[in-house]
N, C-alpha and C. Protein backbone atom coordinates (compact mmCIF):
# COMPACT_ATOMS: atom_id res chain seq x y z
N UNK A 1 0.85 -1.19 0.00
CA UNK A 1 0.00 0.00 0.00
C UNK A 1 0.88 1.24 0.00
N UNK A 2 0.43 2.27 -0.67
CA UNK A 2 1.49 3.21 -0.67
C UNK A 2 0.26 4.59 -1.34
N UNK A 3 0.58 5.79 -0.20
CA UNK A 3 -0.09 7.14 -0.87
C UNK A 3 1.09 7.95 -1.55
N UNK A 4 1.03 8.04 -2.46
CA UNK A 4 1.98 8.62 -3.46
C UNK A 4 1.65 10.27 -4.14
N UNK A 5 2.20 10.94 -3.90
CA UNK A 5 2.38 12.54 -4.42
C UNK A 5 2.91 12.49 -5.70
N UNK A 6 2.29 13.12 -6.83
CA UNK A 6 2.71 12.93 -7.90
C UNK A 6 2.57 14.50 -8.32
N UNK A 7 3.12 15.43 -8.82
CA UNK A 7 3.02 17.16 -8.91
C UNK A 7 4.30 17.99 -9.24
N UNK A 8 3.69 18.76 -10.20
CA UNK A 8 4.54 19.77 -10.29
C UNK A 8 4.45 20.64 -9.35
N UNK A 9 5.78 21.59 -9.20
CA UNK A 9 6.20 22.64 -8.68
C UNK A 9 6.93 24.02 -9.59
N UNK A 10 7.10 25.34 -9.03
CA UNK A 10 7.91 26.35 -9.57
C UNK A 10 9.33 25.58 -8.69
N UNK A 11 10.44 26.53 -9.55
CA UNK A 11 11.72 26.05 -8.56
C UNK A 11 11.53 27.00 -6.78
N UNK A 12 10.96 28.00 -6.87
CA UNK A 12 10.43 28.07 -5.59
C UNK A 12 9.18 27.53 -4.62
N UNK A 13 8.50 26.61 -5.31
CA UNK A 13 7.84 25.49 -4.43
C UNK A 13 6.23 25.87 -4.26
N UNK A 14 6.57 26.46 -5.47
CA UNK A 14 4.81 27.07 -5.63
C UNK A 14 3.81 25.65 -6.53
N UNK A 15 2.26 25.58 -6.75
CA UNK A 15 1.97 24.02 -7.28
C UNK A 15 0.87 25.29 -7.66
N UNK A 16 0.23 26.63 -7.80
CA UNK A 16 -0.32 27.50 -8.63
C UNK A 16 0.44 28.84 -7.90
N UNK A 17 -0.39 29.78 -8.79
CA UNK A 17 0.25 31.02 -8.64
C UNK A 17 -0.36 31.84 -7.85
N UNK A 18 -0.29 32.78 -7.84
CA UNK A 18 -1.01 33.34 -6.91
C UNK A 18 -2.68 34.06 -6.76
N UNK A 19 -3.25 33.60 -8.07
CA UNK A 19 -4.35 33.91 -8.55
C UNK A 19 -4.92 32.45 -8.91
N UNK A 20 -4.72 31.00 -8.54
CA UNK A 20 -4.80 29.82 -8.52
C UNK A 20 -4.43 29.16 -9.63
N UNK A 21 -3.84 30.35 -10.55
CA UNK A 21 -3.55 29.77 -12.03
C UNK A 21 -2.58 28.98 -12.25
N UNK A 22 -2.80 27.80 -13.38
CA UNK A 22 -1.73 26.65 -14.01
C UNK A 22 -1.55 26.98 -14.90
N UNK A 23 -1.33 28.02 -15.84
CA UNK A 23 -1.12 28.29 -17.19
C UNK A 23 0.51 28.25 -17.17
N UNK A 24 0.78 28.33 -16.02
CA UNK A 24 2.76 29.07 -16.35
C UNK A 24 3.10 26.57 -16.59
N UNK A 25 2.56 26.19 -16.23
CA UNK A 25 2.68 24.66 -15.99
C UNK A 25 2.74 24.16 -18.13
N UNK A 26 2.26 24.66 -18.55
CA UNK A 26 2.01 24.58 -20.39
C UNK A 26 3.42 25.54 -21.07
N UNK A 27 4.14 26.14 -20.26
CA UNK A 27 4.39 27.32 -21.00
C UNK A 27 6.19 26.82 -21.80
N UNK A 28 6.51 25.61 -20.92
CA UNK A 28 7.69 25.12 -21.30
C UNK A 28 7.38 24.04 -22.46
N UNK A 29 8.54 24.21 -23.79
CA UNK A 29 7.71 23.65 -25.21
C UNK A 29 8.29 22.14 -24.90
N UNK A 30 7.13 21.02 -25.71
CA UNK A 30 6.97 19.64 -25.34
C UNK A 30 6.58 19.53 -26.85
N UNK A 31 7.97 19.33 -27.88
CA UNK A 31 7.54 18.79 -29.25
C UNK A 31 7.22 17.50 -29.29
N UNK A 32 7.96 16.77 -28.62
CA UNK A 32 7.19 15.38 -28.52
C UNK A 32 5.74 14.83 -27.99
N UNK A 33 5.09 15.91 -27.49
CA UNK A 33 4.10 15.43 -26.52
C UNK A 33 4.16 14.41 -25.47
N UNK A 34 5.86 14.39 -25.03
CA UNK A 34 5.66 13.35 -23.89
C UNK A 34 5.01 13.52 -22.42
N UNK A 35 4.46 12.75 -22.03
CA UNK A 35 3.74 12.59 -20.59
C UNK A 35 4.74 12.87 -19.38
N UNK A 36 5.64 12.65 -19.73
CA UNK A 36 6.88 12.65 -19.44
C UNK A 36 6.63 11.79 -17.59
N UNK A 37 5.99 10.90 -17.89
CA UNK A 37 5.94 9.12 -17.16
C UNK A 37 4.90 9.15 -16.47
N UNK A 38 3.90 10.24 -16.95
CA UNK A 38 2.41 9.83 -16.21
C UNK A 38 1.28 8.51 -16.66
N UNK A 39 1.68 8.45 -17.76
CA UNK A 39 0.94 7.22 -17.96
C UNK A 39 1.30 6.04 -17.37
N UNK A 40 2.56 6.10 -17.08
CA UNK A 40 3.54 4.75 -15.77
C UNK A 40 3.05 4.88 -14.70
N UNK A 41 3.19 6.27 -14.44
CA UNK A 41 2.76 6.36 -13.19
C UNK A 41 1.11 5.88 -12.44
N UNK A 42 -0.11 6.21 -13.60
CA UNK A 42 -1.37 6.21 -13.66
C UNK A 42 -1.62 4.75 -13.81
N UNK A 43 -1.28 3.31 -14.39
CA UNK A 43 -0.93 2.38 -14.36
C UNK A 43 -0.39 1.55 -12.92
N UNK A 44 0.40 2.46 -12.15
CA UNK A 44 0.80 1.67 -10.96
C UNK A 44 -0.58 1.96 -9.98
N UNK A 45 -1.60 2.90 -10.49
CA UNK A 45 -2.43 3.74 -8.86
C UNK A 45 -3.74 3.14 -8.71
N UNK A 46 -4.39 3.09 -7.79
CA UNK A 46 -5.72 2.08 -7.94
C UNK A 46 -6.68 3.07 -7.57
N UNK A 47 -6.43 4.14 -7.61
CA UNK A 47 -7.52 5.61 -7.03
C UNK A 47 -7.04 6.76 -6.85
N UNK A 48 -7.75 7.65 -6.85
CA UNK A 48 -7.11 8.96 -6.84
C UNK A 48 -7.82 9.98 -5.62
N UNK A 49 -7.25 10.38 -4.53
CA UNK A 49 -7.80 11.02 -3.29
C UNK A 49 -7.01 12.92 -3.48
N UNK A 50 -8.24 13.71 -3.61
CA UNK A 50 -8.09 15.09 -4.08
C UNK A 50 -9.03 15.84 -3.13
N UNK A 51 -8.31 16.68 -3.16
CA UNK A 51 -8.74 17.82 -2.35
C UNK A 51 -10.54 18.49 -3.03
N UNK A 52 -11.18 19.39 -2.66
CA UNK A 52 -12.23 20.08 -3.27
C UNK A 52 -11.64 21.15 -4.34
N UNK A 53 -10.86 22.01 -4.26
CA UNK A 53 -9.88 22.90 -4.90
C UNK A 53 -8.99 21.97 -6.34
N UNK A 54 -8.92 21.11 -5.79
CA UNK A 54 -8.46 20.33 -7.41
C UNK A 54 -9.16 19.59 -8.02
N UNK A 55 -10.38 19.75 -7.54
CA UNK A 55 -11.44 18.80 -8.31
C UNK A 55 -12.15 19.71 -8.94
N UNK A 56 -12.22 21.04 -8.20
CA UNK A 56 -12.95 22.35 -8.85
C UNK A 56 -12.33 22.79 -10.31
N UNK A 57 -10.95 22.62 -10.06
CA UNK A 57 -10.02 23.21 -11.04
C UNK A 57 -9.71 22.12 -12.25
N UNK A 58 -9.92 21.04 -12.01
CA UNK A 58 -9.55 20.20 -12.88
C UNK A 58 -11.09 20.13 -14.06
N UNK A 59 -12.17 20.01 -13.27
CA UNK A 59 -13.68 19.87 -13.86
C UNK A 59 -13.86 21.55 -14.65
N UNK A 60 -12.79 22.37 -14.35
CA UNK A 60 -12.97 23.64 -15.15
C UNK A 60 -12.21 23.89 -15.91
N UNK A 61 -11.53 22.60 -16.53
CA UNK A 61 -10.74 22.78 -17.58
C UNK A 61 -11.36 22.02 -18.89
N UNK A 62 -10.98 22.80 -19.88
CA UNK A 62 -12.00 22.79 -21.30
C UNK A 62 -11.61 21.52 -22.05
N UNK A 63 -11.76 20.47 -21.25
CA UNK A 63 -11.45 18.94 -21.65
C UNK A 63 -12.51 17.67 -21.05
N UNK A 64 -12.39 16.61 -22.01
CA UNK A 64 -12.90 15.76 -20.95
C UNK A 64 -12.60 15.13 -19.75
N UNK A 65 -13.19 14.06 -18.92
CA UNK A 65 -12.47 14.12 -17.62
C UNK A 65 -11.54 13.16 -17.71
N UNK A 66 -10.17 13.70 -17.21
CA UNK A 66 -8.91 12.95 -17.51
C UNK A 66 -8.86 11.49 -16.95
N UNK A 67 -9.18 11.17 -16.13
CA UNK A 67 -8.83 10.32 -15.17
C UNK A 67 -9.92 8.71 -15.53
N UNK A 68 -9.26 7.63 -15.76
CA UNK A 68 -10.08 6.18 -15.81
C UNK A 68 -10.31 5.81 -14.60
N UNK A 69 -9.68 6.33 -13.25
CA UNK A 69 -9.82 5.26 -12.50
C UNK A 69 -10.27 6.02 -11.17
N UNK A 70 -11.20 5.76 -10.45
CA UNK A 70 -11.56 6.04 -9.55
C UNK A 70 -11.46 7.75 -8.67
N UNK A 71 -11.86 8.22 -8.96
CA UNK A 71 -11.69 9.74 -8.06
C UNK A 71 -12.28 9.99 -6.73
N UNK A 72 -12.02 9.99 -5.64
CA UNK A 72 -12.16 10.45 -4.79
C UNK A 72 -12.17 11.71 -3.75
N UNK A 73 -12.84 12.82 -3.60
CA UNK A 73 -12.76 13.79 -3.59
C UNK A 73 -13.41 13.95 -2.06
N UNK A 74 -12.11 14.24 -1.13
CA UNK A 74 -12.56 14.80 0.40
C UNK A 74 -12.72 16.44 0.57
N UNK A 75 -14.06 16.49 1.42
CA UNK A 75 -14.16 17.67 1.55
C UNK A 75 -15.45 18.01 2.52
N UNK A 76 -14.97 18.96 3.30
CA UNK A 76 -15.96 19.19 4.27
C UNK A 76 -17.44 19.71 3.98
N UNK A 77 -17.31 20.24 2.84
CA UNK A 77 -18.19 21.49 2.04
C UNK A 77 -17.94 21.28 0.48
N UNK A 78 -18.93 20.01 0.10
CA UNK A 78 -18.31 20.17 -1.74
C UNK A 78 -19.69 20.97 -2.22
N UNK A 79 -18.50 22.23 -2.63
CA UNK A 79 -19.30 23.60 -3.10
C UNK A 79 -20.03 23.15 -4.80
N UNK A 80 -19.39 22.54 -5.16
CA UNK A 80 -19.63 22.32 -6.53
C UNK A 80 -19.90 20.22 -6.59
N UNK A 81 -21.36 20.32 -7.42
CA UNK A 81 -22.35 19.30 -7.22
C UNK A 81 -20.95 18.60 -8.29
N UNK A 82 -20.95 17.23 -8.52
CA UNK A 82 -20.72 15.91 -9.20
C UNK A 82 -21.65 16.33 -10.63
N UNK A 83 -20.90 16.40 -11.49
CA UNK A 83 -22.30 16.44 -12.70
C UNK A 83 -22.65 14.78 -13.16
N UNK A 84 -23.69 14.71 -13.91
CA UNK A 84 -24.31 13.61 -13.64
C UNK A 84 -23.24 12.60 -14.92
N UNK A 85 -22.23 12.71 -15.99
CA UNK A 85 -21.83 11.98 -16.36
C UNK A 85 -20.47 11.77 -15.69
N UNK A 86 -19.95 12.18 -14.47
CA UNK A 86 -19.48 11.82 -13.55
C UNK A 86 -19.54 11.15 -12.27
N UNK A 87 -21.08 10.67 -12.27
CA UNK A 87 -21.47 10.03 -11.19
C UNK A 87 -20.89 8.67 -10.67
N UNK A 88 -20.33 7.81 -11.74
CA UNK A 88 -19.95 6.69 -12.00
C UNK A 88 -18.56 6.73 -11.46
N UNK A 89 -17.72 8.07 -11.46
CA UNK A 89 -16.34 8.40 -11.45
C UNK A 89 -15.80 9.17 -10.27
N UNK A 90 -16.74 9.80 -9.93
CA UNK A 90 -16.13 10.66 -8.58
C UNK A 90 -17.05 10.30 -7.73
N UNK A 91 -16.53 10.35 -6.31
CA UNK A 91 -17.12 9.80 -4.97
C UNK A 91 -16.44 10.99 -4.50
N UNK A 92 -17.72 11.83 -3.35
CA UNK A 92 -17.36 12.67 -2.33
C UNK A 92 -17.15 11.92 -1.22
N UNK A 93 -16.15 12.59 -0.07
CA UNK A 93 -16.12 12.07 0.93
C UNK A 93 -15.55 12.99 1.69
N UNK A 94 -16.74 12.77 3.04
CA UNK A 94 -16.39 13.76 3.90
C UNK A 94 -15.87 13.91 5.49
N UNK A 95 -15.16 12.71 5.42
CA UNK A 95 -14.41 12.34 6.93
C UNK A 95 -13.12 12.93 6.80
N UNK A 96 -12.36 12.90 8.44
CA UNK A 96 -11.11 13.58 8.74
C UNK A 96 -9.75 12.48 7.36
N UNK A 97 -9.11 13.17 6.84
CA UNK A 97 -8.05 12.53 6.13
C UNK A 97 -7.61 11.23 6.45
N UNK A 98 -7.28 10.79 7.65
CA UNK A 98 -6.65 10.05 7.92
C UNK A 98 -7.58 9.17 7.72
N UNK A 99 -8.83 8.74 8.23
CA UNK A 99 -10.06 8.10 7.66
C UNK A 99 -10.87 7.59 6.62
N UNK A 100 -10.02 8.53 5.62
CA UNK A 100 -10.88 8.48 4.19
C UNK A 100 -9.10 7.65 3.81
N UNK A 101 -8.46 7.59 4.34
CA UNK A 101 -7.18 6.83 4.01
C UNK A 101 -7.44 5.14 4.08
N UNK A 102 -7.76 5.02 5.49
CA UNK A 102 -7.66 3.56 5.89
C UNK A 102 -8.99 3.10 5.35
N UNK A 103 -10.13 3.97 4.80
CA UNK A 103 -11.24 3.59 4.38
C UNK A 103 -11.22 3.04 2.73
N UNK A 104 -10.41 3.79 2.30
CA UNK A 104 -10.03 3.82 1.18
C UNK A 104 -9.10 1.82 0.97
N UNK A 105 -8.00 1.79 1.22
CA UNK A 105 -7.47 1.04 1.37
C UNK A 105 -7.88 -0.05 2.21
N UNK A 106 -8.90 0.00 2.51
CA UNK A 106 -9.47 -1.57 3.12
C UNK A 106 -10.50 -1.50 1.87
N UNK A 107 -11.08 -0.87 1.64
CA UNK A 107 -11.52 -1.43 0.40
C UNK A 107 -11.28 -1.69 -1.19
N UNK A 108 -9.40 -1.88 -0.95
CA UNK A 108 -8.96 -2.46 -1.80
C UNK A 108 -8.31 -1.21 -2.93
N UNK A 109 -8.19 -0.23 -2.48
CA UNK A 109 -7.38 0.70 -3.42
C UNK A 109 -5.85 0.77 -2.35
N UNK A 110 -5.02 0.24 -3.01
CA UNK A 110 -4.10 -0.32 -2.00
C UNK A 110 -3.03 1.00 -2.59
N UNK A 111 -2.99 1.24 -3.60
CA UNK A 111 -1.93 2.59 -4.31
C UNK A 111 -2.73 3.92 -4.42
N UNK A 112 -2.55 5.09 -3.91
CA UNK A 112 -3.28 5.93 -4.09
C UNK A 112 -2.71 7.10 -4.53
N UNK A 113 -2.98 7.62 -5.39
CA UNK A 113 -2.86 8.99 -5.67
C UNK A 113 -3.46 10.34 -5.21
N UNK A 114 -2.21 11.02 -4.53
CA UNK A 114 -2.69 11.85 -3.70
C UNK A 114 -2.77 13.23 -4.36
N UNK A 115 -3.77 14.40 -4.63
CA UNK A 115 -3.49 15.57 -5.28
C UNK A 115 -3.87 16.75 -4.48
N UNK A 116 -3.53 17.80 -4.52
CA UNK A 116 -4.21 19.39 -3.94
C UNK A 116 -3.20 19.40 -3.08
N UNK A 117 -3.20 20.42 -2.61
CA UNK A 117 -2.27 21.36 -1.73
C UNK A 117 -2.47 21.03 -0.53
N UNK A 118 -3.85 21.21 0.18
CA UNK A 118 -4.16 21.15 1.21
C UNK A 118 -4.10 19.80 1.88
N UNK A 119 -4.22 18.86 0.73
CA UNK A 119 -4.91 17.30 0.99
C UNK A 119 -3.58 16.67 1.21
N UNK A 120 -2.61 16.77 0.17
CA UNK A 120 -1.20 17.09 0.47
C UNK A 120 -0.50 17.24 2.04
N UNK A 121 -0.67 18.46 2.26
CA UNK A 121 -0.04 18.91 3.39
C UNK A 121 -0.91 18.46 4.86
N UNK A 122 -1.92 18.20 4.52
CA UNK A 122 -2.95 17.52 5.49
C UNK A 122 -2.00 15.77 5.65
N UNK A 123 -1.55 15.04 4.89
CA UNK A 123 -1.39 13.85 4.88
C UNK A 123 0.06 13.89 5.00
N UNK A 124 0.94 14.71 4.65
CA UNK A 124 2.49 15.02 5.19
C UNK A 124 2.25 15.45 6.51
N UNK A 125 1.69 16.11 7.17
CA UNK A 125 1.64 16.07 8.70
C UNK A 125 1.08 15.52 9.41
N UNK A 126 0.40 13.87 9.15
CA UNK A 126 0.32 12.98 9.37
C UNK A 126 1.02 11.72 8.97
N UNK A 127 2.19 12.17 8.57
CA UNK A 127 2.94 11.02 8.20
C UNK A 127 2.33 10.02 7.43
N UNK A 128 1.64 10.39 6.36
CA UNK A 128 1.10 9.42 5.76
C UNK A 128 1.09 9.14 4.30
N UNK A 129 2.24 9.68 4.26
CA UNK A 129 2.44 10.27 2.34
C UNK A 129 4.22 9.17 2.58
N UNK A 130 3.99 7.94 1.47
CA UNK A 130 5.00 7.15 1.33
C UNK A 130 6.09 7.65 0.48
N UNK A 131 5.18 8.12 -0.88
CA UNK A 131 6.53 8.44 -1.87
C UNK A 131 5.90 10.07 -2.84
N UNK A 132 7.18 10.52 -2.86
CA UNK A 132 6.59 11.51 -3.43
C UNK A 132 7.35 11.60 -4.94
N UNK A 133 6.82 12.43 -5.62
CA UNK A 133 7.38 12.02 -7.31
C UNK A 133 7.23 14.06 -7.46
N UNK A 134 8.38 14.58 -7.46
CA UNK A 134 7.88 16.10 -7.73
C UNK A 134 9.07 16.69 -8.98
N UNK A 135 8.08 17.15 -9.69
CA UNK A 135 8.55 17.55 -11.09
C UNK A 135 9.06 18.72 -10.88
N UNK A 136 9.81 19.70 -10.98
CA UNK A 136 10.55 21.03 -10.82
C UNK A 136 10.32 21.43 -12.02
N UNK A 137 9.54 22.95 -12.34
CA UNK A 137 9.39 23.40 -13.62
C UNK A 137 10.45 25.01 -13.36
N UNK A 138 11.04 25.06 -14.67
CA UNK A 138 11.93 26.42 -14.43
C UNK A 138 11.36 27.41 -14.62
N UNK A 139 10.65 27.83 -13.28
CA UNK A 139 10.10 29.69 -13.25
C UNK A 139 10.21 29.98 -11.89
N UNK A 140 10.22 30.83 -11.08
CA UNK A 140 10.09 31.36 -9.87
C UNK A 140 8.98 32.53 -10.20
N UNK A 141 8.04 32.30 -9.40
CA UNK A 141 6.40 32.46 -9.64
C UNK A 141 6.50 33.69 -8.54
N UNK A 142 7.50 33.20 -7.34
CA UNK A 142 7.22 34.40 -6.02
C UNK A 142 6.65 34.61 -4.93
N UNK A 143 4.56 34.03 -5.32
CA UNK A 143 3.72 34.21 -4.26
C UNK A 143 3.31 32.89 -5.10
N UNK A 144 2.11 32.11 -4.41
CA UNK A 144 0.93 31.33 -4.79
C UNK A 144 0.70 30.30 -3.62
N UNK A 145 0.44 29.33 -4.37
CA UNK A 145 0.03 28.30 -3.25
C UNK A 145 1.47 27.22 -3.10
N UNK A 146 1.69 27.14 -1.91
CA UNK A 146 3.41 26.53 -1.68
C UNK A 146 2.26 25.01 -1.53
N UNK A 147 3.64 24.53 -2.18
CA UNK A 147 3.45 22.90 -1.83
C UNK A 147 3.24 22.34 -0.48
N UNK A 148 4.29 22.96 0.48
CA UNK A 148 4.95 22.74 1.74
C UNK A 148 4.81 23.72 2.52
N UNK A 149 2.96 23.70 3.12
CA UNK A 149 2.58 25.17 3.99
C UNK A 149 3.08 24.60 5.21
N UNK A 150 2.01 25.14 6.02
CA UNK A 150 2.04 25.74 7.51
C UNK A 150 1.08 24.60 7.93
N UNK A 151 0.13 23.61 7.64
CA UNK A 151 -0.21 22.40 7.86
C UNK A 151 1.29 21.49 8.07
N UNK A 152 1.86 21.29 7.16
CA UNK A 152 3.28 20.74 7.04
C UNK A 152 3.80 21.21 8.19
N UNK A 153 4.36 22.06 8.44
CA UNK A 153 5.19 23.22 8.95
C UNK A 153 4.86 22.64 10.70
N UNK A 154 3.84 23.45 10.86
CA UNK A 154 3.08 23.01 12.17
C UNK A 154 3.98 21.45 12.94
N UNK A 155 3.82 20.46 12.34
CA UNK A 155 4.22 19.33 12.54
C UNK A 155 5.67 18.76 12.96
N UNK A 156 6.81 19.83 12.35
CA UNK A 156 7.86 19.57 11.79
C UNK A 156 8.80 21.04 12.97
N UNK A 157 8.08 21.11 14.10
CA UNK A 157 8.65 22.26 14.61
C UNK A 157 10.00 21.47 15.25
N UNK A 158 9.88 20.26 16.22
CA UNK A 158 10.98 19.32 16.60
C UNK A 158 11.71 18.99 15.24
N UNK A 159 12.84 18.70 15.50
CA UNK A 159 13.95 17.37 15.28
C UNK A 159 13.05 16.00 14.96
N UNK A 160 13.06 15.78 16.10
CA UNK A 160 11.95 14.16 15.84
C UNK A 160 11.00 14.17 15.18
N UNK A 161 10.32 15.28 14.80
CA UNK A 161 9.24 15.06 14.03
C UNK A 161 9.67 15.33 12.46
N UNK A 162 10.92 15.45 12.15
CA UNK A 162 11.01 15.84 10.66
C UNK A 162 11.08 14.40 9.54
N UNK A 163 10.60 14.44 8.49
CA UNK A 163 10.17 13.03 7.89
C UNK A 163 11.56 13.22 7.00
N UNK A 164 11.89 12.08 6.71
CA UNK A 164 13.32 11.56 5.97
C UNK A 164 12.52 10.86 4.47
N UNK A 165 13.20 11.41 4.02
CA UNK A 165 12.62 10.80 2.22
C UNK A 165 14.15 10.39 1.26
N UNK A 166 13.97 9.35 1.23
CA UNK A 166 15.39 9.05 0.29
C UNK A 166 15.07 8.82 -1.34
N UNK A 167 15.99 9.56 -2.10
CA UNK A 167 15.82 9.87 -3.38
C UNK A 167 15.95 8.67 -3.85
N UNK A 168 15.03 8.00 -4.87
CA UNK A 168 15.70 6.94 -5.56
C UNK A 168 15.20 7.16 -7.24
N UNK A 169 15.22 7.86 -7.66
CA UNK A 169 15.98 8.54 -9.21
C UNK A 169 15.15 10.01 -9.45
N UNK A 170 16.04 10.56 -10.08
CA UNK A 170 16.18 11.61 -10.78
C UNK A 170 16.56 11.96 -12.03
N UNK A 171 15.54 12.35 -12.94
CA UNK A 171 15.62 12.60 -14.56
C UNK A 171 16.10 13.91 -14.47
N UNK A 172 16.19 14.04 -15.74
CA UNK A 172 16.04 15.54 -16.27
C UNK A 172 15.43 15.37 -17.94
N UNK A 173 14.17 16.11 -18.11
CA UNK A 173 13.38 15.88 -18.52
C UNK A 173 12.70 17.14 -19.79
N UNK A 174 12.81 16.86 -20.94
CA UNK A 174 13.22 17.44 -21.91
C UNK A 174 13.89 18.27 -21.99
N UNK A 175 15.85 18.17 -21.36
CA UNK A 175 16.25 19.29 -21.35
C UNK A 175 16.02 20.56 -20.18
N UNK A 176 14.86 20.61 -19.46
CA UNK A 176 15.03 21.49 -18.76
C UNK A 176 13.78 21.52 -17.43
N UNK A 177 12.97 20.42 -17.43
CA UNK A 177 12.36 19.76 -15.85
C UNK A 177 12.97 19.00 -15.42
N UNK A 178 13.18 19.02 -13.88
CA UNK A 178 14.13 17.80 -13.18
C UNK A 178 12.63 17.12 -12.74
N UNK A 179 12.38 16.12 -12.57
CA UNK A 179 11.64 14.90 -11.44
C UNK A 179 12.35 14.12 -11.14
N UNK A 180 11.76 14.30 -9.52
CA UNK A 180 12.84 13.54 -8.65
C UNK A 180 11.82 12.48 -7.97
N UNK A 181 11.85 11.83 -7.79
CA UNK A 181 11.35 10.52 -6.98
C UNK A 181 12.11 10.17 -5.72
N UNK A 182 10.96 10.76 -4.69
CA UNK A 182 11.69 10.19 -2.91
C UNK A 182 10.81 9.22 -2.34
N UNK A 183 11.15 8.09 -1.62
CA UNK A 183 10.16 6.90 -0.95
C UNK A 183 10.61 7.62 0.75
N UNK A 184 9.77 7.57 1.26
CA UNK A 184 9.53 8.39 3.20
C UNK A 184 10.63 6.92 3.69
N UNK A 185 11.39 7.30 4.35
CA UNK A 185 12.07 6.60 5.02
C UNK A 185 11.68 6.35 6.45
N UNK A 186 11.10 5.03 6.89
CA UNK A 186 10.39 4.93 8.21
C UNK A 186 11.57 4.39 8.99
N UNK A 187 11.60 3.87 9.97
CA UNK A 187 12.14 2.76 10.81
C UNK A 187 11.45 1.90 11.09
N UNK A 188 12.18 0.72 11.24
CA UNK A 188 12.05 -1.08 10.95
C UNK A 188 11.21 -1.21 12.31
């Protein structure tokens, strides 16, 4: 079982800007159209657990809905209804994180894909984020939404509480994105 972070970043650690926008995320050129290993990645995951804010943002993009496999969307307040040819595909859910985790995974979504900022940093300060996969795009943005808030932060004020992640590869990726791949280093 493993909750896995899969996301871009600015090289200053922004995942939107400061007006919630992803446009600067398109702006580096991709003649090949490579995925550049999301379809590997989407292949290893048995569900996908997202915040309300990335389910808002993703359903407001002028495409169909990306995702084959299972969506799961926690949220205290889902402001915006499920439309009805998504009924089949997204599941709200509205328990504390850690809950919609072990709920999740006893019923057999054993790999999960974790997305949003909040949902993110909600599950890093619960120690509950195994591997993270973070793409580095070359811009420094300045302000927006940091990957690594003050949910995080909060947690990580001790020594003992800081989480150990060991790198096990690093691309560089058409020329000019690094993704790096870290697995959380526990003790035995």
């Amino acid at each position: 079982m493993a909750n896995i972070v899969y996301i871009a970043q600015s090289l200053d650690g922004y995942i939107a800007d400061s007006d919630g926008n992803l446009d600067w995320l398109n702006q580096i050129p991709n003649p090949e159209n490579d995925d550049y290993g999301f379809s590997a990645f989407m292949n290893r995951i048995d569900a996908l657990l997202m915040g309300r804010k990335t389910y808002e943002t993703v359903i407001g993009f002028d495409v169909p809905w990306p995702y084959e496999k299972p969506v799961f969307v926690i949220s205290t307040s889902m402001l915006t209804s499920v439309p009805a040819e998504l009924n089949d595909k997204v599941c709200h859910i509205c328990s504390p994180v850690e809950e919609a985790i072990e709920s999740l995974h006893s019923k057999g979504f054993k790999n999960l894909y974790i997305d949003g900022g909040q949902t993110i940093q909600s599950l890093l300060a619960k120690d509950l984020i195994d591997e993270l996969i973070l793409t580095d795009i070359p811009v420094v943005l300045g302000s927006g939404t940091p990957l690594f808030g003050e949910k995080f932060g909060e947690r990580l004020g001790e020594p003992d509480q800081r989480l150990w992640f060991e790198n096990i590869d690093t691309k560089v990726l058409n020329n000019q994105l690094v993704q790096r791949h870290y697995l959380r280093k526990r003790e035995a």
